[in-house]
Protein backbone atom coordinates (compact mmCIF):
# COMPACT_ATOMS: atom_id res chain seq x y z
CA UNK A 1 -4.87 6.20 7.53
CA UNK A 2 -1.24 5.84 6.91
CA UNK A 3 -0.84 2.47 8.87
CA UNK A 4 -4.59 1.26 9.58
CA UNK A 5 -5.40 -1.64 11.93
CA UNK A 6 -8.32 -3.15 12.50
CA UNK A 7 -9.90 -3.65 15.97
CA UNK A 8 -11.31 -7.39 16.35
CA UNK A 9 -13.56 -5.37 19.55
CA UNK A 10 -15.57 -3.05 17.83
CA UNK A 11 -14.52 -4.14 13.84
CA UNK A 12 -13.79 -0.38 13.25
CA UNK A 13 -10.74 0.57 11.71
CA UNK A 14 -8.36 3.46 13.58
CA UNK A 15 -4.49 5.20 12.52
CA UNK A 16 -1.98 2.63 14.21
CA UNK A 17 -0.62 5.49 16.18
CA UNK A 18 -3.54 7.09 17.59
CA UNK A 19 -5.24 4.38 19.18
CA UNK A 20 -1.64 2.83 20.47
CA UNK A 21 -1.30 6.52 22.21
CA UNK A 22 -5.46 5.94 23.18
CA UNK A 23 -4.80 2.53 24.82
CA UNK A 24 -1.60 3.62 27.13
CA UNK A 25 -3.92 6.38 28.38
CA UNK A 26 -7.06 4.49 28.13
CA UNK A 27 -6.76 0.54 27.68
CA UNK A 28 -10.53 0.36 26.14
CA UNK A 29 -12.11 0.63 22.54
CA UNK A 30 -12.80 4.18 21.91
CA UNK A 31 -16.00 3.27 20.09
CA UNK A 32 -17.71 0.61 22.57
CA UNK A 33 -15.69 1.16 25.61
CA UNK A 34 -14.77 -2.29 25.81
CA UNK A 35 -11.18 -3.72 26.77
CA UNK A 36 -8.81 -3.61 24.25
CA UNK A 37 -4.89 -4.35 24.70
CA UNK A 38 -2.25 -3.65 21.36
CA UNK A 39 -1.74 -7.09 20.61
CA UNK A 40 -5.40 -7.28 19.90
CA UNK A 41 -5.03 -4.82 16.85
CA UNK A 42 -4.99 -5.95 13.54
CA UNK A 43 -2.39 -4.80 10.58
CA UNK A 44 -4.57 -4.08 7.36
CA UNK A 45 -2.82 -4.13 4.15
CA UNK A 46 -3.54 -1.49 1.47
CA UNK A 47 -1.86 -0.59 -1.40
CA UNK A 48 0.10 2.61 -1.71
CA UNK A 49 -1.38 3.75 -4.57
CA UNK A 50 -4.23 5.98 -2.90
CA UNK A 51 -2.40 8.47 -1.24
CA UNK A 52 -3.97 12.07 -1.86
CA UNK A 53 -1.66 14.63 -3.92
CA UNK A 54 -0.11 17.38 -1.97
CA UNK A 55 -1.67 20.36 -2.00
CA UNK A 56 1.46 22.10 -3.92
CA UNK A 57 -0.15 20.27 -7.14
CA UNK A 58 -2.41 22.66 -7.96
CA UNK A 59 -0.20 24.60 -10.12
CA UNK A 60 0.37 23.87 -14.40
CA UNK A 61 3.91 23.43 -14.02
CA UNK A 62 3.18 21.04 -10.92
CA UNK A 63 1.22 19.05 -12.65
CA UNK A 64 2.64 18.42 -15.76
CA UNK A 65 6.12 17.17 -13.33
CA UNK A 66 3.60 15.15 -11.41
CA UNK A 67 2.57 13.45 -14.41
CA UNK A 68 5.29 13.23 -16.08
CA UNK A 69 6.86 11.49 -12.99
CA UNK A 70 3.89 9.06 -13.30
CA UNK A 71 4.22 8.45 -16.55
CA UNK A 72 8.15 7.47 -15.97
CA UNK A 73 7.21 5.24 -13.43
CA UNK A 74 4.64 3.22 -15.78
CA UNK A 75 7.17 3.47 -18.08
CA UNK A 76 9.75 1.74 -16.43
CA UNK A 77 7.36 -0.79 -14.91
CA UNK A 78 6.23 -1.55 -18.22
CA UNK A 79 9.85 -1.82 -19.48
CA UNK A 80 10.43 -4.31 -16.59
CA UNK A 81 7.63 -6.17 -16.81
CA UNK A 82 9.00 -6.85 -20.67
CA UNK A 83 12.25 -7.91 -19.74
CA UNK A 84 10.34 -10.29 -17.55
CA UNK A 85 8.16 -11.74 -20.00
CA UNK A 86 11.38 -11.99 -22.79
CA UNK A 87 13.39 -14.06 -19.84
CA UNK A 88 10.19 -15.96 -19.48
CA UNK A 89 9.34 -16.75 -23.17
CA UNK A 90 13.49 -17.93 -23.63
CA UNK A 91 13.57 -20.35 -20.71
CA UNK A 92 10.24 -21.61 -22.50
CA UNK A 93 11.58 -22.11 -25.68
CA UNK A 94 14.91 -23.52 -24.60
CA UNK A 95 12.62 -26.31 -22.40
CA UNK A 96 10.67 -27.25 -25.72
CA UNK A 97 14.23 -27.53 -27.74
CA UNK A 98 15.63 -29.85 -24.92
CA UNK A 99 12.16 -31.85 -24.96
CA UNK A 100 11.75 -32.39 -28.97
């Protein structure tokens, strides 16, 4: 599901927009049949990292830009997560100057 929530009713977990349109027409748990109001739903959080390729990926050419796109993206995380670490490893060093 794009934006899952959890219901607390039944503990099963349904597409944020289908069971908000369910409950307007229904205002029960479409597993138990049990009350269930919006507020009741539950956000879950999942990382964005899982969504399924689109089917126009099954070509070479498609791909190789898919993955090279990937691979510029670890790229520049990588290259960020460097600069990170060098601003990290001078505000250490200048602290044990000042303390010596």
């Amino acid at each position: 599901p794009e934006q899952p929530v959890l219901s607390p009713v039944s503990g099963c977990i349904y597409e944020k927009r289908l069971i908000i349109k369910y409950l307007h027409e229904a205002s029960t748990d479409p597993t138990n049949g049990q009350p269930l109001t919006e507020e009741q739903l539950i956000d879950v959080k999942v990382t964005p990292l899982g969504k399924p390729k689109p089917p126009s990926a099954t070509s070479i050419p498609a791909i190789l830009k898919m993955l090279q796109d990937e691979w510029d993206g670890t790229m520049l995380h990588s290259f960020t997560l460097r600069q990170q670490l060098q601003t990290a490893r001078q505000g250490f060093f200048c602290c044990c100057c000042l303390i010596s």
